[in-house]
Structure formats: structure tokens, C-alpha cells
Protein backbone atom coordinates (compact mmCIF):
# COMPACT_ATOMS: atom_id res chain seq x y z
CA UNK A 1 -31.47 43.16 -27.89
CA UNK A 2 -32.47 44.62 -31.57
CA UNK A 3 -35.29 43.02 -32.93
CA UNK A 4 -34.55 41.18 -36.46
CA UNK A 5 -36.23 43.15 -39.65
CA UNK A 6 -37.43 41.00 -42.45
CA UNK A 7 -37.85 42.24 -45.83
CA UNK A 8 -39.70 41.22 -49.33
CA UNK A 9 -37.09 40.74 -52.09
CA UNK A 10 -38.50 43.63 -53.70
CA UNK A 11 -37.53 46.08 -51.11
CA UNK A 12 -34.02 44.44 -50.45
CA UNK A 13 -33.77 44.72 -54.13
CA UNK A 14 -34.75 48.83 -53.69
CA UNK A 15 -32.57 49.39 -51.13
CA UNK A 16 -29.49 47.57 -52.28
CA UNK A 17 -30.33 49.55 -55.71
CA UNK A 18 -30.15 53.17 -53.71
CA UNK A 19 -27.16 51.97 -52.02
CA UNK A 20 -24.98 50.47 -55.52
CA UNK A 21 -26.44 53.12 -57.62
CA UNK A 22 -27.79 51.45 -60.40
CA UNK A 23 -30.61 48.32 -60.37
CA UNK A 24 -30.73 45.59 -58.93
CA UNK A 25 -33.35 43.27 -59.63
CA UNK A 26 -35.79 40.94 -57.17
CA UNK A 27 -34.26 37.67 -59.02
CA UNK A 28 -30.34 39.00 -57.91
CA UNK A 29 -31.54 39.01 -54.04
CA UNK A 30 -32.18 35.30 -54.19
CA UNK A 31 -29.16 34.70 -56.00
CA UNK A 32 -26.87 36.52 -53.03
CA UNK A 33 -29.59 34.69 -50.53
CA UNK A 34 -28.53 31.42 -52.11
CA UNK A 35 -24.97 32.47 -52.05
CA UNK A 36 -25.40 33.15 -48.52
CA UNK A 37 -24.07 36.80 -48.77
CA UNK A 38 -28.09 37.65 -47.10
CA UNK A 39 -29.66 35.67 -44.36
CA UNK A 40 -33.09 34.62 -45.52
CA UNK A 41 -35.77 32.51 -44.01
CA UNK A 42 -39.13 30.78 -45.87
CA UNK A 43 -42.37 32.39 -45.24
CA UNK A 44 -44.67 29.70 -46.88
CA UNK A 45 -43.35 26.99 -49.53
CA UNK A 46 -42.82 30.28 -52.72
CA UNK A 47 -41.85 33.28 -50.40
CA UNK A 48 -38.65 34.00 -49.22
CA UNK A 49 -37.78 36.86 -46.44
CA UNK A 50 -34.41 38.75 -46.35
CA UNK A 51 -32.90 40.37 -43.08
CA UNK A 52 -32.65 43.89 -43.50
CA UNK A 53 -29.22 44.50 -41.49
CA UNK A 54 -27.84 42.11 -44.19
CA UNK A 55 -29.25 43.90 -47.10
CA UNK A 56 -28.20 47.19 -45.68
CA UNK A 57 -24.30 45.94 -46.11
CA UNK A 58 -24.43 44.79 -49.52
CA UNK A 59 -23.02 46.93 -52.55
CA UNK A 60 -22.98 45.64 -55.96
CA UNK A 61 -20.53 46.79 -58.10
CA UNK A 62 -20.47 47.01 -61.91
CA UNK A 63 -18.50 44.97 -63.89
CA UNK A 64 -15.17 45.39 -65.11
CA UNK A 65 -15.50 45.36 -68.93
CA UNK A 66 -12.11 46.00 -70.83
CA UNK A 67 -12.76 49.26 -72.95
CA UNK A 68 -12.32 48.50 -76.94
CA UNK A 69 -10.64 51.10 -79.15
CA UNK A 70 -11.82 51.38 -82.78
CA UNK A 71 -9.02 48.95 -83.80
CA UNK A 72 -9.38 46.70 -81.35
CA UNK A 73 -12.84 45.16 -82.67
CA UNK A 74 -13.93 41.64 -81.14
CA UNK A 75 -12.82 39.10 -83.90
CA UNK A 76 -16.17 37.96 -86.39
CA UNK A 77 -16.52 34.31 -85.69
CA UNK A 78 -19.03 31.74 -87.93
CA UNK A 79 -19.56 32.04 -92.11
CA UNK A 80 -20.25 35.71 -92.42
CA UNK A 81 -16.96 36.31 -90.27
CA UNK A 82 -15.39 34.79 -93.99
CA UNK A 83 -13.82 37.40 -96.63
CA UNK A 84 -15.62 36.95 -100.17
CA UNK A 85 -13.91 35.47 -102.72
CA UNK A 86 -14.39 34.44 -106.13
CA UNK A 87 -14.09 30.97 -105.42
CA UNK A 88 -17.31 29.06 -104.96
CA UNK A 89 -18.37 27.66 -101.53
CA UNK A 90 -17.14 24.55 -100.28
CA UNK A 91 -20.35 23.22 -100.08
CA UNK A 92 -20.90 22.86 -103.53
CA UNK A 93 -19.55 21.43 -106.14
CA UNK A 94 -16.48 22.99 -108.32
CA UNK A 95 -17.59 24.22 -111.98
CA UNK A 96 -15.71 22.26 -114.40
CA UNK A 97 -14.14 24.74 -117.02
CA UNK A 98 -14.54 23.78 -120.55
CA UNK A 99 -11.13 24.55 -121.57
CA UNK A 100 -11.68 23.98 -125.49
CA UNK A 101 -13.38 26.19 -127.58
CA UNK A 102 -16.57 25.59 -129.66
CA UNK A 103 -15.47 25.23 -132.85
CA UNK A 104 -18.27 26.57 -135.12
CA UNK A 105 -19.50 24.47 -137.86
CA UNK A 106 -21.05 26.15 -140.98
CA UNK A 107 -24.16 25.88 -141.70
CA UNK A 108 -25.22 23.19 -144.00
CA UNK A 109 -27.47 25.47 -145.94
């Protein structure tokens, strides 16, 4: 019978680093331990232990993110996503346009 390692979720975080090749932080352990992709057990009522044959097996793989080309930019959401325009924003109110011209008066001299 092999005896059972236990592990700190800082070395099952080095390890499963070494073996993905790239990092892996502490928090991501717990999140696989409370996945139950690694078998953990409590230590006191804050510490958690991971079994090291478990941690050995997993590989983390990077995510699949689409490459963008130069014209296929993400979209601009929200108000500076807006072309400028000569028109005034909605949020205030329209000028009114004084469509008759000032006659001039002459002076009274």
C-alpha cells in the first residue's frame, strides 16, 4: 500500500505550474479542490491539504482566445463609442436659430 502525500496549496500550485507551463496561482488549487478535480482534506478550520497524486495529473491549459486582425477591432460600446457630429447632445437643449436678421436702426444722433 502507497502511503497518501498531502500538499500546501502553494506547492500544488508549483508543481501544477512546472507541469502546464505557465502559473498557476494558490487561489486556482482551491477552485479545482472545490470542483473536485483534487482530493483535499481540512487541516484546522482556514487550511486546506491537497493529495499530491492528484495534483501530479492536472494540466491547465491556456485559453482559447480568437486572434483579431487589424480590421477586425472589438466594436466601441458606451458615449465615446459615438461619431462627432455637429449636432448638439441629446441631453441638452436644441439652440433656437434666430432666423431674421437684426435690422439696424440709425442712430438717433
Amino acid at each position: 500500500m502507497t502511503k497518501e502525500v498531502w500538499i500546501t496549496a502553494k506547492d500544488a500550485a508549483e508543481i501544477i505550474s512546472k507541469n502546464s507551463g505557465r502559473p498557476i496561482i494558490q487561489q486556482y488549487v482551491r477552485e479545482l479542490a472545490q470542483k473536485g478535480k483534487i482530493a483535499y482534506r481540512p487541516v484546522d478550520g482556514r487550511t486546506n491539504e491537497y493529495l499530491r497524486s492528484d495534483v501530479d495529473k492536472v494540466n491547465v491549459r491556456a485559453k482559447k482566445v480568437a486572434e483579431r486582425t487589424k480590421n477586425q477591432q472589438m466594436p466601441a460600446t458606451g458615449p465615446a463609442s459615438n461619431p462627432v457630429t455637429e449636432e448638439q447632445p441629446w441631453y441638452l437643449p436644441e439652440k433656437e436659430e434666430n432666423t431674421q436678421k437684426e435690422e439696424t436702426q440709425p442712430d438717433a444722433a
